[in-house]
Protein backbone atom coordinates (compact mmCIF):
# COMPACT_ATOMS: atom_id res chain seq x y z
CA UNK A 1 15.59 -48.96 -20.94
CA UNK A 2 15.25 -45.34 -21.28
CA UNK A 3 12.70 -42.39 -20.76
CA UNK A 4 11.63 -39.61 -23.74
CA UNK A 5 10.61 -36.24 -22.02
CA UNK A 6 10.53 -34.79 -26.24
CA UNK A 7 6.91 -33.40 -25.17
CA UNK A 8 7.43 -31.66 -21.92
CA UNK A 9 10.53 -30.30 -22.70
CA UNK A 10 9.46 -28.34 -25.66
CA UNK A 11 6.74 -27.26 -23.60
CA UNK A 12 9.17 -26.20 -20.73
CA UNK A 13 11.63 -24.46 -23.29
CA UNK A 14 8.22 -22.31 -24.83
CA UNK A 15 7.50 -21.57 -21.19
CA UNK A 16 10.98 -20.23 -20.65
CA UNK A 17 10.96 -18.50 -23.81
CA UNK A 18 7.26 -16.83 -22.78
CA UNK A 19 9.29 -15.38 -19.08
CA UNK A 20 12.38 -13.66 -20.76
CA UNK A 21 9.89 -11.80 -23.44
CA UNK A 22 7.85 -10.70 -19.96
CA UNK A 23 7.78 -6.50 -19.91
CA UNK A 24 9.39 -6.28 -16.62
CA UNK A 25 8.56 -2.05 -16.53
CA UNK A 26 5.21 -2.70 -17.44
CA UNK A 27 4.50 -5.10 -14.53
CA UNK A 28 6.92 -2.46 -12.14
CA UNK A 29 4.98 0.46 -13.71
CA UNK A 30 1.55 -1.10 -12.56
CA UNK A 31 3.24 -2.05 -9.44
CA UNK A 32 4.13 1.46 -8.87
CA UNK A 33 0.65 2.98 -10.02
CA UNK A 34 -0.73 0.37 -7.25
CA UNK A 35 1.72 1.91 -4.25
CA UNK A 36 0.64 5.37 -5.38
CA UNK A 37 -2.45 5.05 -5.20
CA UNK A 38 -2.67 3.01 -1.79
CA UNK A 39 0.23 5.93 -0.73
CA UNK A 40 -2.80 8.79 -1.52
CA UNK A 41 -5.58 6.70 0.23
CA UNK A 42 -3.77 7.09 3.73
CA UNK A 43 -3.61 10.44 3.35
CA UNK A 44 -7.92 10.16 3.15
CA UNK A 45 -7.87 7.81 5.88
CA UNK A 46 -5.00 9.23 7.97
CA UNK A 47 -3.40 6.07 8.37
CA UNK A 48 -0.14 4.17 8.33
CA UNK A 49 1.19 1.25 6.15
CA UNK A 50 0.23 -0.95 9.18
CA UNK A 51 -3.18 0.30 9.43
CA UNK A 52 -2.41 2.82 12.94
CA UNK A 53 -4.20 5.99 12.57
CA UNK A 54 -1.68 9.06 12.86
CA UNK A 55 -1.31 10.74 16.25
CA UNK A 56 -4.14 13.85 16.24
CA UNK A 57 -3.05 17.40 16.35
CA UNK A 58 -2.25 18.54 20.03
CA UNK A 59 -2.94 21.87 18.92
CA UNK A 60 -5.09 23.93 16.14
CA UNK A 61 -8.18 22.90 14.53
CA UNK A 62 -8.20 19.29 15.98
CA UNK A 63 -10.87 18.60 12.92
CA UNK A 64 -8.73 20.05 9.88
CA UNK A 65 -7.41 16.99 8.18
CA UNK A 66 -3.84 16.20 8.68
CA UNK A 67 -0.82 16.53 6.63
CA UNK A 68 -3.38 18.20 4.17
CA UNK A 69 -3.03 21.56 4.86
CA UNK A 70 -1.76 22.83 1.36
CA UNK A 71 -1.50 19.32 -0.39
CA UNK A 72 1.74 19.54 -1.66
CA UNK A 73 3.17 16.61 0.36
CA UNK A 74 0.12 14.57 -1.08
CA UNK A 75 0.30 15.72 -4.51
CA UNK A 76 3.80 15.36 -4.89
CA UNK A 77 3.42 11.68 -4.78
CA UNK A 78 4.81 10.15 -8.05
CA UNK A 79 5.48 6.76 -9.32
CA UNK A 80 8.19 5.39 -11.55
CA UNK A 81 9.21 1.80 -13.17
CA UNK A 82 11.92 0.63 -15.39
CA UNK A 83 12.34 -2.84 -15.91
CA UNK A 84 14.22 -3.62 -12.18
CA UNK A 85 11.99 -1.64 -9.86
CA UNK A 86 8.97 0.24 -8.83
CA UNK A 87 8.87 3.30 -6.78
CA UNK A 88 6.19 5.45 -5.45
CA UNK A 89 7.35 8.58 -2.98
CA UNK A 90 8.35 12.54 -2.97
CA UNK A 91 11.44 14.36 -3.02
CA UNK A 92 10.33 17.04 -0.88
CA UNK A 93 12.59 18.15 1.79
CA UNK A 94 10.33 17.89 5.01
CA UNK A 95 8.16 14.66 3.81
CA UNK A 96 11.25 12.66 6.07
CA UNK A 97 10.33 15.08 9.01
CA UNK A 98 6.61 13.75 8.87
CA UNK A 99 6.96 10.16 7.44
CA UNK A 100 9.60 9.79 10.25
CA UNK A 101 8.87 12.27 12.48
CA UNK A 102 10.86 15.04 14.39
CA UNK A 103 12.42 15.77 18.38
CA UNK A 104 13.14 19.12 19.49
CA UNK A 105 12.90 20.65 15.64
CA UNK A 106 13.35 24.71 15.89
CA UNK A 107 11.27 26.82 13.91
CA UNK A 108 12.48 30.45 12.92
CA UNK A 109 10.34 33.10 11.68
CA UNK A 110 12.00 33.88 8.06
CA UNK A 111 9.72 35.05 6.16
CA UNK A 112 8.13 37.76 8.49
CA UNK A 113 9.09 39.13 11.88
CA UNK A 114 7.60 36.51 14.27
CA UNK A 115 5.51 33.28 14.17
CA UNK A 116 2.26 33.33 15.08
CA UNK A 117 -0.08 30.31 16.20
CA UNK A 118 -2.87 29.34 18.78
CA UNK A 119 -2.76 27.21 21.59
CA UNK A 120 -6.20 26.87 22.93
CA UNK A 121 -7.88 30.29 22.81
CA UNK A 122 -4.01 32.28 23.14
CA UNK A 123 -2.54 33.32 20.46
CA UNK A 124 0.97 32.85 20.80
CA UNK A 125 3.80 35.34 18.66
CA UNK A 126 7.37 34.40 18.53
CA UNK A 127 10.46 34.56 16.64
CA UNK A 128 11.37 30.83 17.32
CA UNK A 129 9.60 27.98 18.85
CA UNK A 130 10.68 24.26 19.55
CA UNK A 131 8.67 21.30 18.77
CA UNK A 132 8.27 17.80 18.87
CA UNK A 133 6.47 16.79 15.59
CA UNK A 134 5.19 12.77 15.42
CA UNK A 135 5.56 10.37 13.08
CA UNK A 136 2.89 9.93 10.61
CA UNK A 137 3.79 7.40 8.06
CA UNK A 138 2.47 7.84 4.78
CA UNK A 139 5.10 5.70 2.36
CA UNK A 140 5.50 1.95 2.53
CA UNK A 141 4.16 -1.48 1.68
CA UNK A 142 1.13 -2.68 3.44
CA UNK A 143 -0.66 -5.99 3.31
CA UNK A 144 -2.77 -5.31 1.22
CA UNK A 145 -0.33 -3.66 -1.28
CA UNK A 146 2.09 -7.22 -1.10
CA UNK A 147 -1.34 -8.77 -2.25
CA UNK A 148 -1.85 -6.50 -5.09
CA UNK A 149 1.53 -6.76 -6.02
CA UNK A 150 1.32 -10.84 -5.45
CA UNK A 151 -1.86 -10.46 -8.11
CA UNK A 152 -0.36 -8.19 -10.21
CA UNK A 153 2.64 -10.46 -10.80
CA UNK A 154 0.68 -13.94 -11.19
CA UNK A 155 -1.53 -12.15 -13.72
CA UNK A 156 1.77 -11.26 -15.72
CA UNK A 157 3.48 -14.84 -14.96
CA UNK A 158 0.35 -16.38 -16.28
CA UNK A 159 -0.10 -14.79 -19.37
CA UNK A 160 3.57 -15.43 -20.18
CA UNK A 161 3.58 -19.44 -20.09
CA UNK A 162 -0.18 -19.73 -21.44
């Protein structure tokens, strides 16, 4: 007695054929698009990957939207594929210091003779101050970004063994 799987295995061996033509950097690069774009929402909603709103300002104009000031730490969000991996993140210097967050970090004046900042209705002038600055995570994968991704890669995997 024996058993012919002809049918099913041709099928299997197209299927397998379909996955290794798959364009991996075009599934990373949408990938990456997708963790940009949820990466620039937080900044609107001044929120973590986990959903927890960032600490508030202890001092200043409690209402002025945070880690907007100048939007350079927002707009220098990029992303970038290649066929292994998606990224989405900045490489400037103090984005670690607010992603993170930062004990005891001195603060020189360097550009002009002293600092010079409110707290409450005093205005306070210094040549160095010390500060504890929180954490207010901007970069990393939330739920609802492993769903996207989840979507993103059935979408590819099922076009590839149709």
């Amino acid at each position: 007695m024996s058993v012919r799987l002809d049918a099913e295995i041709k099928r299997l061996s197209k299927t397998l054929k379909n996955l290794e033509n798959v364009n991996f950097k075009g599934i990373n690069k949408n990938i990456a698009v997708g963790l940009k774009n949820s990466t620039l929402e937080r900044f609107k909603k001044e929120q973590s990957p986990d959903n927890k709103k960032w600490e508030k300002r202890k001092y200043g104009n409690s209402r002025k939207k945070l880690l907007k000031n100048t939007a350079i730490l927002r707009n220098s969000i990029k992303a970038s594929a290649d066929s292994k991996m998606a990224t989405a993140g900045t490489n400037l210097e103090y984005a670690a210091t607010h992603q993170f967050g930062a004990k005891n970090r001195r603060i020189k004046a360097t550009h002009c003779k002293l600092l010079k900042f409110k707290i409450g209705n005093r205005w306070i002038s210094t040549k160095e101050v010390t500060i504890n600055i929180p954490a207010r995570p901007f970069l990393g994968i939330s739920e609802e970004d492993k769903e996207e991704i989840k979507d993103v890669l059935e979408h590819y995997i099922e076009r590839a063994i149709k």
